[in-house]
Protein backbone atom coordinates (compact mmCIF):
# COMPACT_ATOMS: atom_id res chain seq x y z
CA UNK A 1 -14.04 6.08 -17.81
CA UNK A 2 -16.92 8.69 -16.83
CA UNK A 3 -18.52 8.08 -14.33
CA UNK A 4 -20.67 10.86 -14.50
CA UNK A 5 -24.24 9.25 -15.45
CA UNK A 6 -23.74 6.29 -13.01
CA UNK A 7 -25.99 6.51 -9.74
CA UNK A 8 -24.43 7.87 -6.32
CA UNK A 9 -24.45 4.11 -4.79
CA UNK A 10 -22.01 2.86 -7.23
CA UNK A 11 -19.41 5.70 -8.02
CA UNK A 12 -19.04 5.61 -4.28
CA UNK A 13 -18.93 1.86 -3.58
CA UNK A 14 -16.33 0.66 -1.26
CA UNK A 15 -15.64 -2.57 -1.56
CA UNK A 16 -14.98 -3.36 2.37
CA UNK A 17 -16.79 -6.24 4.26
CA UNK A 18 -19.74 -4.28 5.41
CA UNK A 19 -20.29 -3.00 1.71
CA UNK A 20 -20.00 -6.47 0.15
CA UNK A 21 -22.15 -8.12 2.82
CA UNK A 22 -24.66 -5.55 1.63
CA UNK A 23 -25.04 -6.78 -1.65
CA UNK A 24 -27.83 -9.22 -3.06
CA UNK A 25 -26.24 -13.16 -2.41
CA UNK A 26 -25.24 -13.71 -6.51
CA UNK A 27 -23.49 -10.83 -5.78
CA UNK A 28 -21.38 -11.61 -2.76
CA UNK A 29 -21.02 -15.40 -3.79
CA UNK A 30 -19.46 -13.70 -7.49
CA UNK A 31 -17.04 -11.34 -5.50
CA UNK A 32 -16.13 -14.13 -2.62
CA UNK A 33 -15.25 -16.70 -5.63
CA UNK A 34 -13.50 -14.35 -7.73
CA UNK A 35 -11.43 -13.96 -4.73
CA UNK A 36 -10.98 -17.44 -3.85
CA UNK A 37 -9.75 -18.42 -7.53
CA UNK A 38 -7.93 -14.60 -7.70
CA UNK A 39 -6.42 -14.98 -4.47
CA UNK A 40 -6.32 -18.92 -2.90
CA UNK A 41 -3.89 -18.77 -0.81
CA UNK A 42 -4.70 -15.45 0.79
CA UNK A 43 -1.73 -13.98 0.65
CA UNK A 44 -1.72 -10.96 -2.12
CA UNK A 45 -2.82 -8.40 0.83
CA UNK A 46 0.17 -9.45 3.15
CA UNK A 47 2.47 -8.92 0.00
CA UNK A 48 1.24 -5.59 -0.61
CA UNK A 49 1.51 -4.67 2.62
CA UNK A 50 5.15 -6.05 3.40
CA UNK A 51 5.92 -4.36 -0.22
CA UNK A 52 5.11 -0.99 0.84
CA UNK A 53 6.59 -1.52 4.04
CA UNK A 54 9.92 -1.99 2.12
CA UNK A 55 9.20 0.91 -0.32
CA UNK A 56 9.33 3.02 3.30
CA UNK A 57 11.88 1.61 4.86
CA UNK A 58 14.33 1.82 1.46
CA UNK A 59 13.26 5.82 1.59
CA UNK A 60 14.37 5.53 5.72
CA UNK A 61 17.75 3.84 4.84
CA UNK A 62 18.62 6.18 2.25
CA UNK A 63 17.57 9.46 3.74
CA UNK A 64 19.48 8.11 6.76
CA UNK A 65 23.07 7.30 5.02
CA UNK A 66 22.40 10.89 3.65
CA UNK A 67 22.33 12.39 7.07
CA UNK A 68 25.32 10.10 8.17
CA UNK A 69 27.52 11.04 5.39
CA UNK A 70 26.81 14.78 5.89
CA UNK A 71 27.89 14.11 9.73
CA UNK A 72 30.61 12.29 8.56
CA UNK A 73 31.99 15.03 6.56
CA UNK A 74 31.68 17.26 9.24
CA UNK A 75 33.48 15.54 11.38
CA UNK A 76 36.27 15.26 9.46
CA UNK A 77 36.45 18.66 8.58
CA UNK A 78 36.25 19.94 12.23
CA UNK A 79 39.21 16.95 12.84
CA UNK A 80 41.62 16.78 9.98
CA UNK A 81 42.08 20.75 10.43
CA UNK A 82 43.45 20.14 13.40
């Protein structure tokens, strides 16, 4: 989509509370009821949020059994020559 003809106000429109408020009422009651049927129970932010939280901690747990299994092989290496 180019956005290049569209005024400054929209293409950098950030839809955050303050913005929102901002707008004319039809506006705000549209976005606030699109949420409400979009969203009713609230809880699509917390799942995003919980769902990149276990995106990061999957990359943690990997890059950690990584580093254990390198240790691990160095450890047996400095014990089974022995």
């Amino acid at each position: 989509m180019d956005k290049s003809d569209w005024p400054d106000s929209v293409k950098h429109f950030i839809p955050d509370p303050e913005h929102v408020n901002a707008l004319p009422m039809p506006l705000r009651q549209y976005i606030h009821d699109l949420e409400t049927r979009c969203n009713p129970a609230g809880d699509v932010p917390p799942i995003a949020c919980l769902r990149e939280n276990v995106q990061a901690l999957t990359v943690m747990i990997d890059s950690t059994r990584n580093e254990l299994q390198e240790v691990c092989t160095v450890w047996r290496g400095r014990h089974n020559s022995t």
